[in-house]
N, C-alpha and C. Protein backbone atom coordinates (compact mmCIF):
# COMPACT_ATOMS: atom_id res chain seq x y z
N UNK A 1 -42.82 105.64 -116.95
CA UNK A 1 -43.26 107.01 -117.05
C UNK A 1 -43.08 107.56 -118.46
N UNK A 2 -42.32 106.83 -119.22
CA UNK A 2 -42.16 107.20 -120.42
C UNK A 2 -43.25 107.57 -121.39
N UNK A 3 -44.47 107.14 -121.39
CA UNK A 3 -45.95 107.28 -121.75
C UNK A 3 -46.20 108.32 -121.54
N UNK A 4 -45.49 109.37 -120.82
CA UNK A 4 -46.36 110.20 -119.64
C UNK A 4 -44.98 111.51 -119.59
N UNK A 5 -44.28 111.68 -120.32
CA UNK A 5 -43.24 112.06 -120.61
C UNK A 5 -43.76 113.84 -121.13
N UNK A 6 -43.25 114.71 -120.58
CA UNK A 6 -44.39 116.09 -121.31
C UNK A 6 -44.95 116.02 -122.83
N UNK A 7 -43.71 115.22 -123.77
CA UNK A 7 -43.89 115.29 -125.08
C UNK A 7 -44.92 114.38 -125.25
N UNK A 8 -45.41 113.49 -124.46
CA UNK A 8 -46.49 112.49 -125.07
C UNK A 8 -48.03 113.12 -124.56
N UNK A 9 -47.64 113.76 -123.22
CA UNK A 9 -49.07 114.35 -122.05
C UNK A 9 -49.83 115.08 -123.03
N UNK A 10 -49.68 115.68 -124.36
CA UNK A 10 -50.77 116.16 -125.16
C UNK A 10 -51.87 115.67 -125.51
N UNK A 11 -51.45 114.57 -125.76
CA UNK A 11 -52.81 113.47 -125.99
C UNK A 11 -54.16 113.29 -125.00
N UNK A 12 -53.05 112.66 -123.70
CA UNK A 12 -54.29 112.81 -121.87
C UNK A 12 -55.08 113.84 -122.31
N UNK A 13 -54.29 114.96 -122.23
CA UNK A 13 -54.44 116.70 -122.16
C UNK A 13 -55.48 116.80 -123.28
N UNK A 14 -55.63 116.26 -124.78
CA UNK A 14 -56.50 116.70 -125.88
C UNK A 14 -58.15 115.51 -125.33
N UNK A 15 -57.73 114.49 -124.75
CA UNK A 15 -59.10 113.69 -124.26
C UNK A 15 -59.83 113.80 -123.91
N UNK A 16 -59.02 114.77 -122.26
CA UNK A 16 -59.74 115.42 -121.39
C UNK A 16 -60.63 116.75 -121.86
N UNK A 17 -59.92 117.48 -122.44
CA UNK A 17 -60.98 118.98 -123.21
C UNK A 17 -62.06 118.45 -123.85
N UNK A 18 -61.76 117.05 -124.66
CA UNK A 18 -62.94 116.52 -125.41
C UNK A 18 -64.26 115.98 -124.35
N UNK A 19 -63.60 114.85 -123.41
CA UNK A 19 -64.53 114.33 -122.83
C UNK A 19 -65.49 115.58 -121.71
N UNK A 20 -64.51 116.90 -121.69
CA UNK A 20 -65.57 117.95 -120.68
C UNK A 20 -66.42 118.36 -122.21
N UNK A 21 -65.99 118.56 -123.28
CA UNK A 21 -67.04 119.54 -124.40
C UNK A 21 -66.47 119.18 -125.64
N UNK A 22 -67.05 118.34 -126.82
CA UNK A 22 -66.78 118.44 -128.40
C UNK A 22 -66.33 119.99 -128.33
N UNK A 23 -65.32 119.49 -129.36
CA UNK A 23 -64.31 120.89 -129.64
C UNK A 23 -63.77 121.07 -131.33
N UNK A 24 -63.74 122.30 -131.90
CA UNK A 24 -62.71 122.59 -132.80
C UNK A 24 -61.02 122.54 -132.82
N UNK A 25 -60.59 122.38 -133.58
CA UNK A 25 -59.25 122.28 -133.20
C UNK A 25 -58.53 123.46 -132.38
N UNK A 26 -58.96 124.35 -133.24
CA UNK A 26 -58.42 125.89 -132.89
C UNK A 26 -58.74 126.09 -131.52
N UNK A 27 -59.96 126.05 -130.82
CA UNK A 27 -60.50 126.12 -129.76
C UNK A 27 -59.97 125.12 -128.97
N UNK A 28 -59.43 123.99 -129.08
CA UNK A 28 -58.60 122.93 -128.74
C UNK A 28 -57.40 123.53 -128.18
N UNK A 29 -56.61 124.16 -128.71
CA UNK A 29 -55.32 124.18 -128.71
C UNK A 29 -55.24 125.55 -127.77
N UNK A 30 -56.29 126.89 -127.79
CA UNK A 30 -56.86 127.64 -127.04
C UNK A 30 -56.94 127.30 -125.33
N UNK A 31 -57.52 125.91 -125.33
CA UNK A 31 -58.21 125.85 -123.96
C UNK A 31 -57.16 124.66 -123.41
N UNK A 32 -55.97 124.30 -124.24
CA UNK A 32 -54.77 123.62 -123.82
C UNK A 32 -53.85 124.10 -123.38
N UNK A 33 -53.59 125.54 -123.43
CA UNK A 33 -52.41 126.54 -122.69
C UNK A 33 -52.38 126.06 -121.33
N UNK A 34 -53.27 126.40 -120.66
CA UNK A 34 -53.22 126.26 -118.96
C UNK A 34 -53.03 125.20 -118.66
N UNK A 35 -53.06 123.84 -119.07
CA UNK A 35 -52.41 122.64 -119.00
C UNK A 35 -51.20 121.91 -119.36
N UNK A 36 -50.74 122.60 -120.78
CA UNK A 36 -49.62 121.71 -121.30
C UNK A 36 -48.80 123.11 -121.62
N UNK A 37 -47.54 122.63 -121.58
CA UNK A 37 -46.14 123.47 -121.59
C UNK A 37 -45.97 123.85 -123.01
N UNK A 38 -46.74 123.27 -123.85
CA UNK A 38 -46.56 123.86 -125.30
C UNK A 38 -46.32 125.02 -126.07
N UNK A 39 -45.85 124.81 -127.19
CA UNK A 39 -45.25 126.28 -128.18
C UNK A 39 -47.01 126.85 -128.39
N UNK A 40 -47.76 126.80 -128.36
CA UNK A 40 -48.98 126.75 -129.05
C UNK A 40 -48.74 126.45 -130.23
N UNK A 41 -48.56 125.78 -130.27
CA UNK A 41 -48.24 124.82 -131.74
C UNK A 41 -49.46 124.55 -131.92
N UNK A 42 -50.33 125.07 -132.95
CA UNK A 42 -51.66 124.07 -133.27
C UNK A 42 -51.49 123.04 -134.54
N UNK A 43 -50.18 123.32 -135.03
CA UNK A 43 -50.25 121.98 -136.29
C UNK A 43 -49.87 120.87 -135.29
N UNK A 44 -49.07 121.10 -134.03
CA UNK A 44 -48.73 119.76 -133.08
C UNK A 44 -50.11 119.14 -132.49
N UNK A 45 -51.45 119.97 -132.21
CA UNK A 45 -52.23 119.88 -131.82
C UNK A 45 -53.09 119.15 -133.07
N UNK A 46 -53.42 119.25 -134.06
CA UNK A 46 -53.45 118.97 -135.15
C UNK A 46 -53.57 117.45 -135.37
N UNK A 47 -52.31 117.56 -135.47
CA UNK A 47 -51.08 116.13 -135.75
C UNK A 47 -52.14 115.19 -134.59
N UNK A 48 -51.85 115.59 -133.35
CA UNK A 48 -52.03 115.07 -131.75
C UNK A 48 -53.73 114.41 -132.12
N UNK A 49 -54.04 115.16 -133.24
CA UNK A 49 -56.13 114.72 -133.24
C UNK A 49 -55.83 113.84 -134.21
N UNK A 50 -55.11 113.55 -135.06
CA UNK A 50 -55.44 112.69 -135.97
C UNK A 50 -54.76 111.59 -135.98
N UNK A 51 -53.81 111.59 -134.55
CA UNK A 51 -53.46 110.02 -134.34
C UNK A 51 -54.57 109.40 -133.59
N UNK A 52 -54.99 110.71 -132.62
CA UNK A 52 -55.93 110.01 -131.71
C UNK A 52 -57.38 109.41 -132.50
N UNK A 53 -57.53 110.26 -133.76
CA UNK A 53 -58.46 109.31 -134.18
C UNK A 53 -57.66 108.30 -135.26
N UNK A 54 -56.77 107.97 -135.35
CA UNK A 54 -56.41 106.88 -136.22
C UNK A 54 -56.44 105.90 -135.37
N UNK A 55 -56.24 106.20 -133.87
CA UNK A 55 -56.22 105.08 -132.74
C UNK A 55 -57.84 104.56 -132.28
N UNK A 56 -58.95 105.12 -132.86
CA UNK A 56 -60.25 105.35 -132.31
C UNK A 56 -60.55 105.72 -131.27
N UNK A 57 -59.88 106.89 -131.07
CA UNK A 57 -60.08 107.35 -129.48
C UNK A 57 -60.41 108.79 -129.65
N UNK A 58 -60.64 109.14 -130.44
CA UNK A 58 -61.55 110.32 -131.30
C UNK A 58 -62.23 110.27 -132.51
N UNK A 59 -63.25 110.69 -133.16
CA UNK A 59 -63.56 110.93 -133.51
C UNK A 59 -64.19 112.75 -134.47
N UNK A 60 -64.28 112.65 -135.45
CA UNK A 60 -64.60 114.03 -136.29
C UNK A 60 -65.56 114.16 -136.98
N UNK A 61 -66.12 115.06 -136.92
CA UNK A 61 -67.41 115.46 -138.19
C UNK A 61 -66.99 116.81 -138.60
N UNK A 62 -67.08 117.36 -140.38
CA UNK A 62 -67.28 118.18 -140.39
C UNK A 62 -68.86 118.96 -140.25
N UNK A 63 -68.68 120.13 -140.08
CA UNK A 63 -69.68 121.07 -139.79
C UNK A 63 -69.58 122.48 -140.62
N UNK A 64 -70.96 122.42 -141.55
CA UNK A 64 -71.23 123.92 -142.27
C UNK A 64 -71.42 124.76 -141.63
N UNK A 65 -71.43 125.63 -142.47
CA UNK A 65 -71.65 127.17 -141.34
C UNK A 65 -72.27 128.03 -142.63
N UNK A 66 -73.77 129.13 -142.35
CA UNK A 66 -73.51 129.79 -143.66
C UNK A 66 -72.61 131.12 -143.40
N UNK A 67 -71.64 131.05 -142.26
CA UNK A 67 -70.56 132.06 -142.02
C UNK A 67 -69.20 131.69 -142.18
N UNK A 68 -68.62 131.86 -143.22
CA UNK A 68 -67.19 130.89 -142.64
C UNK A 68 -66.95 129.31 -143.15
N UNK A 69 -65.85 129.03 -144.00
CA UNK A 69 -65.93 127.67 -144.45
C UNK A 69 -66.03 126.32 -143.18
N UNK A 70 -66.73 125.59 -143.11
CA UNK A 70 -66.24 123.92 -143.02
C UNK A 70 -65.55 124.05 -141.52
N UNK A 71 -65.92 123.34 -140.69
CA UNK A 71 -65.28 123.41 -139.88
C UNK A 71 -65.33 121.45 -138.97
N UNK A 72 -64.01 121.32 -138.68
CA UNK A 72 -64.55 120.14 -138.37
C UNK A 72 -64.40 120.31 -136.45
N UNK A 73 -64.86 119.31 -136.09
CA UNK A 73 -65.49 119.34 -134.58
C UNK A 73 -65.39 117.53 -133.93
N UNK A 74 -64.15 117.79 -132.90
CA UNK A 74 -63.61 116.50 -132.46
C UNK A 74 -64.73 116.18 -131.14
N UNK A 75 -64.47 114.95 -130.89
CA UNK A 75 -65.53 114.08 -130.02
C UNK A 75 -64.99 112.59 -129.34
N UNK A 76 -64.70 112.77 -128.22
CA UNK A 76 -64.03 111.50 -127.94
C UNK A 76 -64.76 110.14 -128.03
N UNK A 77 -64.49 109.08 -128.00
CA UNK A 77 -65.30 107.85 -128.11
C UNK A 77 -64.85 107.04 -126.75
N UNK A 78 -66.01 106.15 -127.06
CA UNK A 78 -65.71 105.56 -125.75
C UNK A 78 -64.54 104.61 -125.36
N UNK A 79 -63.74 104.18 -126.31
CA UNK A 79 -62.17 104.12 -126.05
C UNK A 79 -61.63 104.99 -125.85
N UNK A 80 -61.68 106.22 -126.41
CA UNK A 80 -61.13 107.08 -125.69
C UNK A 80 -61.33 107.69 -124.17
N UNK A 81 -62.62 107.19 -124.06
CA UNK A 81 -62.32 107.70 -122.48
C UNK A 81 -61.82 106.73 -121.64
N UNK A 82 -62.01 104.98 -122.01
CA UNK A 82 -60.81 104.08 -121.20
C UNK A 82 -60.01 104.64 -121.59
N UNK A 83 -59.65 104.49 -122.41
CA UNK A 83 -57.98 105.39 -122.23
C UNK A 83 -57.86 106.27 -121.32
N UNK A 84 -58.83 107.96 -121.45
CA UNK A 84 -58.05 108.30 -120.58
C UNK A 84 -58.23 107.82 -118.59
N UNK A 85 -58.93 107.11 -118.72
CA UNK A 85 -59.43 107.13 -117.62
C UNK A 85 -58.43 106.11 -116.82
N UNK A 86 -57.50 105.56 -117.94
CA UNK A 86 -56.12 104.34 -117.67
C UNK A 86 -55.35 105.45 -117.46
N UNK A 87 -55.14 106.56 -118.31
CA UNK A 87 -53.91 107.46 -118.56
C UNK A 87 -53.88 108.25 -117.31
N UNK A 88 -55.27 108.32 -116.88
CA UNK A 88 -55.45 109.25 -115.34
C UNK A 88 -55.04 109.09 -114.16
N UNK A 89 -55.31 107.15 -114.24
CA UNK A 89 -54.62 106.15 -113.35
C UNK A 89 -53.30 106.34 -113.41
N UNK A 90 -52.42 106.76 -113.90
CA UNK A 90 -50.64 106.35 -114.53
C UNK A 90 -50.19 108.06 -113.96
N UNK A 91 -51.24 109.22 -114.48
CA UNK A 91 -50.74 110.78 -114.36
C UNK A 91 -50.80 110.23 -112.52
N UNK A 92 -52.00 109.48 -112.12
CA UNK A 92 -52.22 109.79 -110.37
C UNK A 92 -51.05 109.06 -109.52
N UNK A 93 -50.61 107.97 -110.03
CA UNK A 93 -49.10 106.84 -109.79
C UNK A 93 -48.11 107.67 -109.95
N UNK A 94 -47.85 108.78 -110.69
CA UNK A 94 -46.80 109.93 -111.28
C UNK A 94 -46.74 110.86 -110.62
N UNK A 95 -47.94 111.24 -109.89
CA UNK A 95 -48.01 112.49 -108.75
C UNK A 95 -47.84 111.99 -107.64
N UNK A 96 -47.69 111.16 -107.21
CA UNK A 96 -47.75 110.37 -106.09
C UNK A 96 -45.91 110.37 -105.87
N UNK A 97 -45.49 109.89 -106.89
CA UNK A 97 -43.74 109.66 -106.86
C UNK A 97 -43.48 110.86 -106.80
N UNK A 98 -43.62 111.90 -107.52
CA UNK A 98 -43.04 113.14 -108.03
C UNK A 98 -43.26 113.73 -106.43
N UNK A 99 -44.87 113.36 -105.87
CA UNK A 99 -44.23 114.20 -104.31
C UNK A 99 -43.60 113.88 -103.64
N UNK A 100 -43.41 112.41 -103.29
CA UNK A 100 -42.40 112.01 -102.45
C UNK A 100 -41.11 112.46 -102.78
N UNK A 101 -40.70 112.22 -104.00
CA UNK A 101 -40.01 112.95 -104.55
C UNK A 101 -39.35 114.58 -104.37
N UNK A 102 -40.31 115.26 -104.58
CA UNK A 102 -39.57 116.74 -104.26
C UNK A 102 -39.52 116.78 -102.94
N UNK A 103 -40.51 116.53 -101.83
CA UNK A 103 -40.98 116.63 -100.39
C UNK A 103 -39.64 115.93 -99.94
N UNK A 104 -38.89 115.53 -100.53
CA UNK A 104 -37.36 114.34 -100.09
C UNK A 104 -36.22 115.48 -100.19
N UNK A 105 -36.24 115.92 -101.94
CA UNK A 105 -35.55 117.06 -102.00
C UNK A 105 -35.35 118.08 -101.36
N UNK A 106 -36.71 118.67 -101.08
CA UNK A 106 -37.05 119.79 -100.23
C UNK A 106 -36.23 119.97 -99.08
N UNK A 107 -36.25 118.41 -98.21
CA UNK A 107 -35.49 118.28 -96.93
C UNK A 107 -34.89 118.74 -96.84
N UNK A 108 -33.55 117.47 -98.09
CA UNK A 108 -32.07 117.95 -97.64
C UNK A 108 -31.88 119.36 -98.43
N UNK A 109 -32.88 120.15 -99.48
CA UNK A 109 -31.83 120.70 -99.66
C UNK A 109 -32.38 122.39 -98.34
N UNK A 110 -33.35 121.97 -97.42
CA UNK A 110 -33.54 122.51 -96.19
C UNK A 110 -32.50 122.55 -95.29
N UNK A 111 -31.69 121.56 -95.57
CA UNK A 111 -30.78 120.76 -94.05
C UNK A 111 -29.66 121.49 -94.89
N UNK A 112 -29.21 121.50 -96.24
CA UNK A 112 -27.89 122.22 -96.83
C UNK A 112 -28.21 123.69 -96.37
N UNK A 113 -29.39 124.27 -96.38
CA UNK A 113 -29.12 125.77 -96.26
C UNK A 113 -29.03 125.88 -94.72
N UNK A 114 -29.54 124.86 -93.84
CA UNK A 114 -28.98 124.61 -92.39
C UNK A 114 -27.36 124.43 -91.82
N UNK A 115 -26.83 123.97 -93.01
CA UNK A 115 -25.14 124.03 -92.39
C UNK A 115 -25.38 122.28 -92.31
N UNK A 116 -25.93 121.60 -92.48
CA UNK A 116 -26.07 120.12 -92.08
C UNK A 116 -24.54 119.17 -92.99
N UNK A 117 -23.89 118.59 -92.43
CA UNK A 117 -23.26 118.52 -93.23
C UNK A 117 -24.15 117.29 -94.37
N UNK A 118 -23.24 116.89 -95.88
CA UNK A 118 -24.16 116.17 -97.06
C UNK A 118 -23.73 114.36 -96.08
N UNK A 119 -24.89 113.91 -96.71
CA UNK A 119 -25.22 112.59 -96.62
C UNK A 119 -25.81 112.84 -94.76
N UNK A 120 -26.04 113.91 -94.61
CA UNK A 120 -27.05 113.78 -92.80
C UNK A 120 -28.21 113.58 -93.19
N UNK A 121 -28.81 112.40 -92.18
CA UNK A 121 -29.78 111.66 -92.33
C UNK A 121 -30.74 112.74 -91.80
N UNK A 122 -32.37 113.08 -92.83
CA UNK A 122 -32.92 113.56 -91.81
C UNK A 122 -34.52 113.09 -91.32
N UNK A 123 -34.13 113.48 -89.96
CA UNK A 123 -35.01 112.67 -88.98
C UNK A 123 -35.58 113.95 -88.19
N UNK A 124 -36.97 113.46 -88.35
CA UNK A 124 -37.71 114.67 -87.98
C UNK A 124 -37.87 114.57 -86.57
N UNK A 125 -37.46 113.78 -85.43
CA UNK A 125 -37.52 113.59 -84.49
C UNK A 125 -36.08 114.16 -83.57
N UNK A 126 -35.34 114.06 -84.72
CA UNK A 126 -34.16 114.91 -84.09
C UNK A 126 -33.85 116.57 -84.93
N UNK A 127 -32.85 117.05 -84.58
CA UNK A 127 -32.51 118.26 -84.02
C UNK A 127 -32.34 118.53 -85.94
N UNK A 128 -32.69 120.10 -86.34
CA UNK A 128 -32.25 120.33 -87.89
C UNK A 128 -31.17 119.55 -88.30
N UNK A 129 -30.19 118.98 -88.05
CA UNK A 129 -29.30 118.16 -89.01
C UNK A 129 -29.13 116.67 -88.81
N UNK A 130 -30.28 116.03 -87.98
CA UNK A 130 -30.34 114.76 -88.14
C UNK A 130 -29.48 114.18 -86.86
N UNK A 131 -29.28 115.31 -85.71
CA UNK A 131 -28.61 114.52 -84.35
C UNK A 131 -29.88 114.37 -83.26
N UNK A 132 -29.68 113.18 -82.43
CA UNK A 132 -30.21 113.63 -81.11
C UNK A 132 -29.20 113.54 -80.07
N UNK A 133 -29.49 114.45 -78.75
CA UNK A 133 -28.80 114.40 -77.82
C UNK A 133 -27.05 113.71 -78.24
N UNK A 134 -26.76 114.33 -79.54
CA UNK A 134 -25.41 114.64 -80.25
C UNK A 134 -24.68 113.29 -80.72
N UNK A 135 -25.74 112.80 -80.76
CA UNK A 135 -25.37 111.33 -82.01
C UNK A 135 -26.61 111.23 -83.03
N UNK A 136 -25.23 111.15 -84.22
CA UNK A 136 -26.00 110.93 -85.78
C UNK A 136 -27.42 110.49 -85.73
N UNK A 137 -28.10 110.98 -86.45
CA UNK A 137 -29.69 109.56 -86.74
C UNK A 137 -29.07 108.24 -87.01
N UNK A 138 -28.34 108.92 -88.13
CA UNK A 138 -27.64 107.23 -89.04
C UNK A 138 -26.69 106.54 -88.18
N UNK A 139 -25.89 107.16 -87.35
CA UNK A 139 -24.89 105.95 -86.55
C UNK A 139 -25.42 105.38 -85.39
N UNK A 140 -26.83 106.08 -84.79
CA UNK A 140 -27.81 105.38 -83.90
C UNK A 140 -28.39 104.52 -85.09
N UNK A 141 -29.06 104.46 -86.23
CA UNK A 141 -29.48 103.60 -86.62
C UNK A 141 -28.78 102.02 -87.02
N UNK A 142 -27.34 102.34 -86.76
CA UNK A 142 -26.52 101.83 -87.35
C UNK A 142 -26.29 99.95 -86.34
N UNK A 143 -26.62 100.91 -85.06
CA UNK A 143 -26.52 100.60 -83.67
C UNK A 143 -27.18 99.36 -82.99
N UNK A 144 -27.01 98.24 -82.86
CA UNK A 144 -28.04 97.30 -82.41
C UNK A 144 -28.63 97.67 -81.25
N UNK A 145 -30.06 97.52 -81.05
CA UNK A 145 -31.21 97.80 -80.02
C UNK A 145 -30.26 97.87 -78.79
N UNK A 146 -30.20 98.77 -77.89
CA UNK A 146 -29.38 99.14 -76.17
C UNK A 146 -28.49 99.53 -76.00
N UNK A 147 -28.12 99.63 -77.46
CA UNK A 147 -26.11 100.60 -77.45
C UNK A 147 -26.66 101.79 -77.29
């Protein structure tokens, strides 16, 4: 998961804005709020375009204007969209853990605000703290088949 770490997710995050619409940087870093946890840092955003094209997974042109100097305008390439389309694969393997994950948490820490005492197994088939008919989940599981 280390790939995939918030500090690295800028990159996924700068692919994806590209591969929906060629973008300016400024406008980049604009339409990256609602996705990434960032300072709005646009020199990080910046930085973030010009590895991705040192990697060939973007691309730049500048663009005149007779309003306003020079502007350049990013464009993903088609390594860049394997990439992200690998990186999408890895974010979807990451959401997958992360729910099991909290949905686990959630339980026990459901069963702590229940009075359950810690390490109660919970079993959705038995009673809020993991008994049935007043034996443990876990010391019935414990139990060979007819005890």
């Amino acid at each position: 998961m280390a790939e995939l770490e918030p500090r690295n997710f800028l990159q996924p995050c700068l692919l994806l804005l590209l591969r929906e619409q060629p973008d300016h940087g400024y406008e980049l870093a604009a339409r990256l709020r609602p996705m990434h946890d960032g300072d709005g840092d646009a020199g990080g955003v910046y930085r973030a375009l010009r590895s991705l094209e040192r990697q060939g997974l973007v691309r730049s042109e500048w663009h005149t204007s007779e309003v306003g100097p020079a502007r350049r305008t990013y464009y993903v390439t088609p390594d860049g969209v394997t990439c992200l389309d690998s990186l999408a694969d890895s974010l979807e393997q990451t959401h997958e853990a992360l729910h099991i994950f909290l949905d686990r948490y959630a339980r026990v820490v459901a069963a702590a605000k229940r009075g359950c005492p810690e390490g109660s197994r919970i079993d959705r088939r038995a009673d809020s703290c993991g008994y049935t008919n007043g034996v443990h989940a876990a010391r019935r599981a414990d139990r060979p088949a007819g005890h």
